[in-house]
Protein backbone atom coordinates (compact mmCIF):
# COMPACT_ATOMS: atom_id res chain seq x y z
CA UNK A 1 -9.44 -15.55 5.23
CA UNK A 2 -9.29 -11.67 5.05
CA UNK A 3 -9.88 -9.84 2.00
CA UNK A 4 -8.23 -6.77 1.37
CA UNK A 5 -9.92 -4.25 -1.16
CA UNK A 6 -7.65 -1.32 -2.26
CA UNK A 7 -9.04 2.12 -3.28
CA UNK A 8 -7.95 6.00 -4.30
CA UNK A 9 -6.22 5.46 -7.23
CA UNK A 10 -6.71 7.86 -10.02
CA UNK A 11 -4.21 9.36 -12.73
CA UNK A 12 -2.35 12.76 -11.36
CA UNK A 13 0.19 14.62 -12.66
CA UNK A 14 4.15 14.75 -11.66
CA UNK A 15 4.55 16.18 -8.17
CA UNK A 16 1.14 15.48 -7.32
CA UNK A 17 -0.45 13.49 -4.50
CA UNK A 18 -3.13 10.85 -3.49
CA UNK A 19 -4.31 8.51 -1.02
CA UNK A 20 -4.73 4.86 -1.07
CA UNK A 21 -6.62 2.92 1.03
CA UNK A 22 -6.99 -0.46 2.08
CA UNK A 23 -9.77 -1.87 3.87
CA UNK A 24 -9.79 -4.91 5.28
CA UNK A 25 -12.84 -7.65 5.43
CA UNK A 26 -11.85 -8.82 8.72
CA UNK A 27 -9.54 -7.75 12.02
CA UNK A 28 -5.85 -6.83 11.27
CA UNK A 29 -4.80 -6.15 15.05
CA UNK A 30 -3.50 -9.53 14.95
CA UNK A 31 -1.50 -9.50 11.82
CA UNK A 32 2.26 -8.54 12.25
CA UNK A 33 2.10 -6.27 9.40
CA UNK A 34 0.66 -4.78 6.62
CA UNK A 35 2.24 -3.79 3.33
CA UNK A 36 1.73 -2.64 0.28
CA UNK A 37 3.36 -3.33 -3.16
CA UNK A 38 2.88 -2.00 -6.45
CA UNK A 39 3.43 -3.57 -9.95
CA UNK A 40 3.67 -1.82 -13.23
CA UNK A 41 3.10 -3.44 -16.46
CA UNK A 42 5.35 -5.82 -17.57
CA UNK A 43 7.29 -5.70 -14.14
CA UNK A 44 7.39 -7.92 -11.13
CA UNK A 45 5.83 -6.53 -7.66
CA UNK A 46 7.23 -3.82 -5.96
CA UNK A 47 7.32 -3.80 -2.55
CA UNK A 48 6.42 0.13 -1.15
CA UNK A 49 5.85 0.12 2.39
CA UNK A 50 5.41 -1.52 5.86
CA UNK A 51 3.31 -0.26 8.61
CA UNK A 52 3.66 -3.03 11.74
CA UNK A 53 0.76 -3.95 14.44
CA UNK A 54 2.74 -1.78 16.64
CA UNK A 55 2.63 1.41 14.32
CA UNK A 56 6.12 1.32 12.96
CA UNK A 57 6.34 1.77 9.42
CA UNK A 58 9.49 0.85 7.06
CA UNK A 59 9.95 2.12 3.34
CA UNK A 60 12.49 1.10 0.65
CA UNK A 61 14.81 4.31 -0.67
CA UNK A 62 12.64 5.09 -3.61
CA UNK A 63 9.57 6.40 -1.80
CA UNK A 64 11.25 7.17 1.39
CA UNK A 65 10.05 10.67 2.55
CA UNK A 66 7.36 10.86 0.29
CA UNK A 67 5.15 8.27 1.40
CA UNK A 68 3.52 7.82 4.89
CA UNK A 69 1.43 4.43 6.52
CA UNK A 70 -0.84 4.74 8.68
CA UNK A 71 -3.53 2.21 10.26
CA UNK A 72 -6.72 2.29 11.97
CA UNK A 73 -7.56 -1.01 13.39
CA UNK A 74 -10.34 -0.05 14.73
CA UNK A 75 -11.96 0.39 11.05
CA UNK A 76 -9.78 -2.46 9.83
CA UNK A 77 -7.90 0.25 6.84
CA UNK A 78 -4.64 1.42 6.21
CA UNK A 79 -3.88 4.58 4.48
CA UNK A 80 -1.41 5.03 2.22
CA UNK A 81 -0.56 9.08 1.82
CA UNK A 82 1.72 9.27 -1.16
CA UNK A 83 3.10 12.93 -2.18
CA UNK A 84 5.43 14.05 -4.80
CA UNK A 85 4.56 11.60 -6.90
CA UNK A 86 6.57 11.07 -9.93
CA UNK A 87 6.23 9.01 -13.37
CA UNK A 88 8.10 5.80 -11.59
CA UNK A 89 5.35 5.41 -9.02
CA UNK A 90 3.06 4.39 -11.75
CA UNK A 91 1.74 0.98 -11.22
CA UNK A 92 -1.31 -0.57 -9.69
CA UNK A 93 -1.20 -0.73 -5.83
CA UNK A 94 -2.12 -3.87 -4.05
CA UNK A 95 -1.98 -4.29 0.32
CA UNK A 96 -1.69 -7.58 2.29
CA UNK A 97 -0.92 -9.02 5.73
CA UNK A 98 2.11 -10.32 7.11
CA UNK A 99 3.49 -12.41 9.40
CA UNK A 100 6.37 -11.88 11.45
CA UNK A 101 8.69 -13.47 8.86
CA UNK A 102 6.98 -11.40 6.14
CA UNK A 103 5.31 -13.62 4.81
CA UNK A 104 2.15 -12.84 2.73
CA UNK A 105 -0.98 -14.14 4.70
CA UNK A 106 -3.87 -13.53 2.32
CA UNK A 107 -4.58 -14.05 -1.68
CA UNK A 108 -4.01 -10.34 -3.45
CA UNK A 109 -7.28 -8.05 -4.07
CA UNK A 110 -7.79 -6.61 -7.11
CA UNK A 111 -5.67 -3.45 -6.42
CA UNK A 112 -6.12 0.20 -7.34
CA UNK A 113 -4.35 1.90 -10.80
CA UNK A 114 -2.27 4.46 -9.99
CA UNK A 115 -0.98 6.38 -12.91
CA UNK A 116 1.35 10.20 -12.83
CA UNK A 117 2.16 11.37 -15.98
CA UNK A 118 1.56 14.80 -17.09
């Protein structure tokens, strides 16, 4: 069982930018993928982004060109570089493994807040 601990959230204003990261307890080099959602209050999960073992990364239209994955496997993270940020990003930010079918590997960590408003 890997646990995944999320960090770098933080309240910023419109247009803004942060980093998330998401460290891993164990070795992600063998998952398929990692990805992160997001969930705002009152709303179901979100999915954001998709960086695979082999370093391609996949993100839905509303964050496309504003956010970028990246891994290191060798420190078991994944960075989450978000810019641009507006008032819909809101949410707190969770990461997970995935297998090749996309499914979720690993029970949710506590996630990190992430909150633009001006």
């Amino acid at each position: 069982q890997v646990q995944f601990v999320e960090s770098g959230g933080g309240l910023v204003q419109p247009g803004g930018s942060l980093r998330l990261s998401c460290a891993a307890s164990g070795s992600i080099s063998g998952c398929y993928a990692i990805l992160w959602y997001r969930q705002a209050p009152g709303k179901q999960r979100e999915y954001v982004a998709t960086i695979t073992n082999n370093g391609d990364t996949v993100y839905p239209d509303s964050v496309k060109g504003r956010f970028t994955l990246s891994r290191d496997d060798a420190e078991n993270t994944v960075t989450l570089q978000m810019r641009n940020l507006k008032p819909e990003d809101s949410g707190v930010y969770y990461c997970n493994a995935a297998d090749s079918a996309f499914q979720i590997l690993f029970s949710w960590g506590q996630g990190t807040q992430v909150t633009v408003s001006s």
